[in-house]
N, C-alpha and C. Protein backbone atom coordinates (compact mmCIF):
# COMPACT_ATOMS: atom_id res chain seq x y z
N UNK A 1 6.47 208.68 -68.79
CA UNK A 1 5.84 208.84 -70.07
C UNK A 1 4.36 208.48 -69.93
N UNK A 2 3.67 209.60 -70.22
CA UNK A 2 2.26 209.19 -70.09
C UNK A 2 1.45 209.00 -71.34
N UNK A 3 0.72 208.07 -72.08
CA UNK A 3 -0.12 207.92 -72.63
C UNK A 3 -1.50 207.72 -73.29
N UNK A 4 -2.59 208.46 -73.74
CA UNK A 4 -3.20 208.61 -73.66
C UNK A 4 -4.27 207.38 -74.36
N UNK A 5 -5.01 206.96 -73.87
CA UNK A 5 -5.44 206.10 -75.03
C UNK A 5 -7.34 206.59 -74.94
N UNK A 6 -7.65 206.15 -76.09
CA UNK A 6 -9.61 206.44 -76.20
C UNK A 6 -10.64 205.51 -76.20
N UNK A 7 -11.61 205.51 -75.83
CA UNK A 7 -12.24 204.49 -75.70
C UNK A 7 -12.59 204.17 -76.96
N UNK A 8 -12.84 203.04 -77.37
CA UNK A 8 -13.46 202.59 -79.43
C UNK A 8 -14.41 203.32 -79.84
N UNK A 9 -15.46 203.43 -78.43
CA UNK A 9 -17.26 203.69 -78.62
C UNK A 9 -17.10 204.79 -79.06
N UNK A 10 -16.29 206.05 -78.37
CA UNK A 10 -15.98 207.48 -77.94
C UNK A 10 -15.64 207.68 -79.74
N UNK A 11 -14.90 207.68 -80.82
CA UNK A 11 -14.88 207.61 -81.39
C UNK A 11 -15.75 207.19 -82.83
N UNK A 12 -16.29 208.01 -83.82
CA UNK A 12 -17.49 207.98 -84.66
C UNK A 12 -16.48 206.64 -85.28
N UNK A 13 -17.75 205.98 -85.85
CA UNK A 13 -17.31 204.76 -87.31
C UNK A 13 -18.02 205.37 -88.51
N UNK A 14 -16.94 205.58 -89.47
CA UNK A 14 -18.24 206.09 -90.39
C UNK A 14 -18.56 205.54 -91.36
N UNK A 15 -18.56 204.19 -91.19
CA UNK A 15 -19.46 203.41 -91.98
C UNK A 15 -20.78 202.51 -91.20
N UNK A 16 -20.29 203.17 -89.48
CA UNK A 16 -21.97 202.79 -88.54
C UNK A 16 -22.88 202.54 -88.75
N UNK A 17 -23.83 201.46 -88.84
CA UNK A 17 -25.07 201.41 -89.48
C UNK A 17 -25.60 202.43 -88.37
N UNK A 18 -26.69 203.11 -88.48
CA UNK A 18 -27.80 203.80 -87.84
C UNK A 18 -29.25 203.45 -87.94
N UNK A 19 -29.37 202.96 -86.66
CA UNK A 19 -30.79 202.74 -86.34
C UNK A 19 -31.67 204.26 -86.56
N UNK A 20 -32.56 203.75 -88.33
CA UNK A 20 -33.65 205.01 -88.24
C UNK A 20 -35.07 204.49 -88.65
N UNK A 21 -35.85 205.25 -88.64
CA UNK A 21 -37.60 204.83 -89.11
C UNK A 21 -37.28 204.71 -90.92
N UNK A 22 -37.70 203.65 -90.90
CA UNK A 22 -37.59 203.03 -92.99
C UNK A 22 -38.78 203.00 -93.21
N UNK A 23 -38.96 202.44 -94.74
CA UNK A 23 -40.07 201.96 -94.94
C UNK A 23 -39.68 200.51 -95.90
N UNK A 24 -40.48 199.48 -96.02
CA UNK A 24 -42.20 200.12 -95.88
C UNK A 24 -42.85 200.15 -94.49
N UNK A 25 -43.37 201.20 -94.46
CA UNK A 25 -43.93 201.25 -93.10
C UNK A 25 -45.31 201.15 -93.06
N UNK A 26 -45.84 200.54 -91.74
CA UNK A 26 -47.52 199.96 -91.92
C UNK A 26 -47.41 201.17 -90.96
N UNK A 27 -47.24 201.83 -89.52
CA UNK A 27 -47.43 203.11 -89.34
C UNK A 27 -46.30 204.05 -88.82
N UNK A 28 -45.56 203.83 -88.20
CA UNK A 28 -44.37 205.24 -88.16
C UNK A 28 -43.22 204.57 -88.65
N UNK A 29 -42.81 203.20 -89.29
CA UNK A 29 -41.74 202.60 -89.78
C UNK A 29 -40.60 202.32 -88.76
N UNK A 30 -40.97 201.95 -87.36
CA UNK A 30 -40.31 201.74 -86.71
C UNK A 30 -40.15 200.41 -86.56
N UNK A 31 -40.76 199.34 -87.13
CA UNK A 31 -40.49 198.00 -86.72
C UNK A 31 -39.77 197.61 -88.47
N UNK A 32 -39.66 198.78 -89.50
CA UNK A 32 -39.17 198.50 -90.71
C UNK A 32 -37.57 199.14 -90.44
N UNK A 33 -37.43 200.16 -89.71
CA UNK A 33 -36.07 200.53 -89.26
C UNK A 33 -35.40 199.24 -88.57
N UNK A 34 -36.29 198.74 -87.69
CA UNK A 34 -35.31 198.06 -86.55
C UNK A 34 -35.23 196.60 -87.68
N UNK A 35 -36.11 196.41 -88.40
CA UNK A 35 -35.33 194.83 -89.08
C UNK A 35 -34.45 195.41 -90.07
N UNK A 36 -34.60 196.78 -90.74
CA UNK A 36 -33.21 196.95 -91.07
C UNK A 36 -31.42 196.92 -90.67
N UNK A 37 -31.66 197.87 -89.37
CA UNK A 37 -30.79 197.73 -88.63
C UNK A 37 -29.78 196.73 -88.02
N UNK A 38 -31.01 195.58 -87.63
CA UNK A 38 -30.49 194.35 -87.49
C UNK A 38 -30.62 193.28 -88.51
N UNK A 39 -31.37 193.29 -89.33
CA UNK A 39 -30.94 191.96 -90.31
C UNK A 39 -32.12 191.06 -90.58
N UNK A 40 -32.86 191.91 -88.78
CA UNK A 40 -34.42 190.48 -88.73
C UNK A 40 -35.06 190.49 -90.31
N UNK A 41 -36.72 189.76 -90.04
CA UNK A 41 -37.57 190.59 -90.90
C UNK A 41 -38.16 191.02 -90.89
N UNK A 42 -38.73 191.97 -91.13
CA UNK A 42 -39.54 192.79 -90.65
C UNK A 42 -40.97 192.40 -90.07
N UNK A 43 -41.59 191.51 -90.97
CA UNK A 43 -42.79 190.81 -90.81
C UNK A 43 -42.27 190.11 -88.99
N UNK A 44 -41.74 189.41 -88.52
CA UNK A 44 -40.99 189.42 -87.11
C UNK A 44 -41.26 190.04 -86.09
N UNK A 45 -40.53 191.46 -86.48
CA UNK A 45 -40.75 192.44 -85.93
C UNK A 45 -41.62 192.79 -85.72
N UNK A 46 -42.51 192.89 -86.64
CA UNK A 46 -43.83 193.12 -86.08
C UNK A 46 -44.71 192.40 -85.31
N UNK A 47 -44.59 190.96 -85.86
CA UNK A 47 -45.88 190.38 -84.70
C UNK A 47 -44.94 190.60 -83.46
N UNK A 48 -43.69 190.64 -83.04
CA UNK A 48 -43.34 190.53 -82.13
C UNK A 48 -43.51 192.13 -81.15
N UNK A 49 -43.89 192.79 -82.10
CA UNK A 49 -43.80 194.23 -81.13
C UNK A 49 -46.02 194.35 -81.14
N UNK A 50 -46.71 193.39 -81.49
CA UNK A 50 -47.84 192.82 -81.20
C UNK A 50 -48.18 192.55 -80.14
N UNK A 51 -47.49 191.58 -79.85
CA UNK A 51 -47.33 190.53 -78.50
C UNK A 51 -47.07 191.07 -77.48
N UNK A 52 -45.70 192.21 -77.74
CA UNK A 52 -45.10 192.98 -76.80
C UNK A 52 -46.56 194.24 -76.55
N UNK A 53 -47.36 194.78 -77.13
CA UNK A 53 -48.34 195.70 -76.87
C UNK A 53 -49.20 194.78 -76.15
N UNK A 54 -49.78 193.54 -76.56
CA UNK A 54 -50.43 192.74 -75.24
C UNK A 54 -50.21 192.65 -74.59
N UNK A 55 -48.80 192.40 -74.38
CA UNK A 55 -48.23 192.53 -72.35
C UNK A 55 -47.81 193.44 -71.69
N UNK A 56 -48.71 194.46 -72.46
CA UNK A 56 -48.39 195.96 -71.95
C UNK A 56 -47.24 196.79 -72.25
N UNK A 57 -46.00 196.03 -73.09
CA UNK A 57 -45.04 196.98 -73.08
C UNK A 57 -44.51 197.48 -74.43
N UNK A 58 -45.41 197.05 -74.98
CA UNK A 58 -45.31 197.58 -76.40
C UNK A 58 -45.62 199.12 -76.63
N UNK A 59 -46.80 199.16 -76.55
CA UNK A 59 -46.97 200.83 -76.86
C UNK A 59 -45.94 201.62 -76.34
N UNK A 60 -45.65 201.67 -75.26
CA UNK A 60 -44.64 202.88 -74.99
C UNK A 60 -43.88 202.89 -75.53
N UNK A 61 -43.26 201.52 -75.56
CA UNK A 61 -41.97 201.28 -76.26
C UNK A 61 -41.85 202.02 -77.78
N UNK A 62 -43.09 201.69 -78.92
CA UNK A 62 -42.83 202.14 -79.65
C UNK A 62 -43.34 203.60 -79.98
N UNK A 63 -44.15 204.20 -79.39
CA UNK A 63 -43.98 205.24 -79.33
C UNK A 63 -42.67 205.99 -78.82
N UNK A 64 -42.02 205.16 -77.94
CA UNK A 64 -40.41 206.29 -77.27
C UNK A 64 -39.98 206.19 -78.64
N UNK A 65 -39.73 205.03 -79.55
CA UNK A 65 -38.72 204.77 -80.61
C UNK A 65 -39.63 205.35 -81.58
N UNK A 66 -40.49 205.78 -81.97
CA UNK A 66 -41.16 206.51 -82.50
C UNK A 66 -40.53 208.16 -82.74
N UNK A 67 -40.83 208.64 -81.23
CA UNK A 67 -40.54 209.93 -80.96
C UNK A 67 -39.01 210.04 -81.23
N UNK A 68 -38.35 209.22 -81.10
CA UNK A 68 -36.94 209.14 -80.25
C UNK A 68 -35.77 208.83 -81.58
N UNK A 69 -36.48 207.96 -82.38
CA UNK A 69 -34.99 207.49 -83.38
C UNK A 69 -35.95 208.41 -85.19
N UNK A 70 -35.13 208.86 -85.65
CA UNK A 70 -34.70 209.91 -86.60
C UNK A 70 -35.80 208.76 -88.37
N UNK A 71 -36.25 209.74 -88.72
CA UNK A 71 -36.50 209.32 -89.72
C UNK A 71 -35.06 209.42 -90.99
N UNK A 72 -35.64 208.11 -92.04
CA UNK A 72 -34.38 207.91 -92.81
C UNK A 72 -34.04 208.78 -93.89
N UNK A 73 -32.90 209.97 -93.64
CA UNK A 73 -32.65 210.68 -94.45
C UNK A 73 -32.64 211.62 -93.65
N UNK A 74 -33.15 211.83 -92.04
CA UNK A 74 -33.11 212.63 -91.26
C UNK A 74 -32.07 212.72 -90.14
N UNK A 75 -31.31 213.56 -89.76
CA UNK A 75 -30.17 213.68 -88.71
C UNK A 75 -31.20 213.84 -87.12
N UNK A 76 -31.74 214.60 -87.07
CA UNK A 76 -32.69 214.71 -86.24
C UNK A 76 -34.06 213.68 -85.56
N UNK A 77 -34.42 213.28 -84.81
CA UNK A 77 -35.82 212.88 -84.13
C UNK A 77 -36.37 213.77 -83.94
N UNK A 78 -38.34 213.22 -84.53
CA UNK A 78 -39.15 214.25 -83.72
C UNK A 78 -39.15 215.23 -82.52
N UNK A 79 -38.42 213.91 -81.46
CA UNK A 79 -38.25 214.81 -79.99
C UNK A 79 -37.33 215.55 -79.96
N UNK A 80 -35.93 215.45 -81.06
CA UNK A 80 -35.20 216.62 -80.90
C UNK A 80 -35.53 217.96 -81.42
N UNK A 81 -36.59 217.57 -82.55
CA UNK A 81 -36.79 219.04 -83.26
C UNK A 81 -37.69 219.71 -82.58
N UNK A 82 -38.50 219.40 -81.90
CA UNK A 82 -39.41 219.94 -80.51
C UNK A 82 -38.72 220.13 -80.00
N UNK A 83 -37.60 220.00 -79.24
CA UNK A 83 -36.74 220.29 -77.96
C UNK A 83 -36.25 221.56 -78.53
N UNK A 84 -35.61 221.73 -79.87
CA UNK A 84 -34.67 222.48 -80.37
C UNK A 84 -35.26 223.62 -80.64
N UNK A 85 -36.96 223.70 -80.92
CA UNK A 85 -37.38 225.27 -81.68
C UNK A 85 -37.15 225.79 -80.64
């Protein structure tokens, strides 16, 4: 008898929170998404993604999450809707 079983992840939750760009946003609402997401506060988030651009690894970073995670109310990211035309 063989049985199949699924992984948890593999499977949607559909009450998932989703990491997206919120507001209020001071410029692409990505440090207002991510204290949503998690709970921080936003004010946090930000000096901390500050600090993180002084030691060089900020900018990219938020530009990838910029490009990369979906504005709120949007299914899509910038980079997918460029990929997709």
């Amino acid at each position: 008898m063989t049985t199949t079983t699924t992984h948890p992840s593999s499977q949607p939750r559909p009450n998932a929170a989703r990491l997206q760009r919120s507001s209020p946003r001071m410029i692409a609402g990505v440090c207002a998404g991510l204290a949503e997401f998690t709970g921080l506060d936003v004010t946090l988030l930000r000096v901390l993604a500050v600090v993180l651009v002084f030691a060089g690894v900020g900018l990219p970073a938020y530009l990838a999450l910029w490009l990369l995670v979906p504005e709120k109310g949007e299914e899509r990211s910038m980079a997918e809707r460029v990929l997709h035309q």
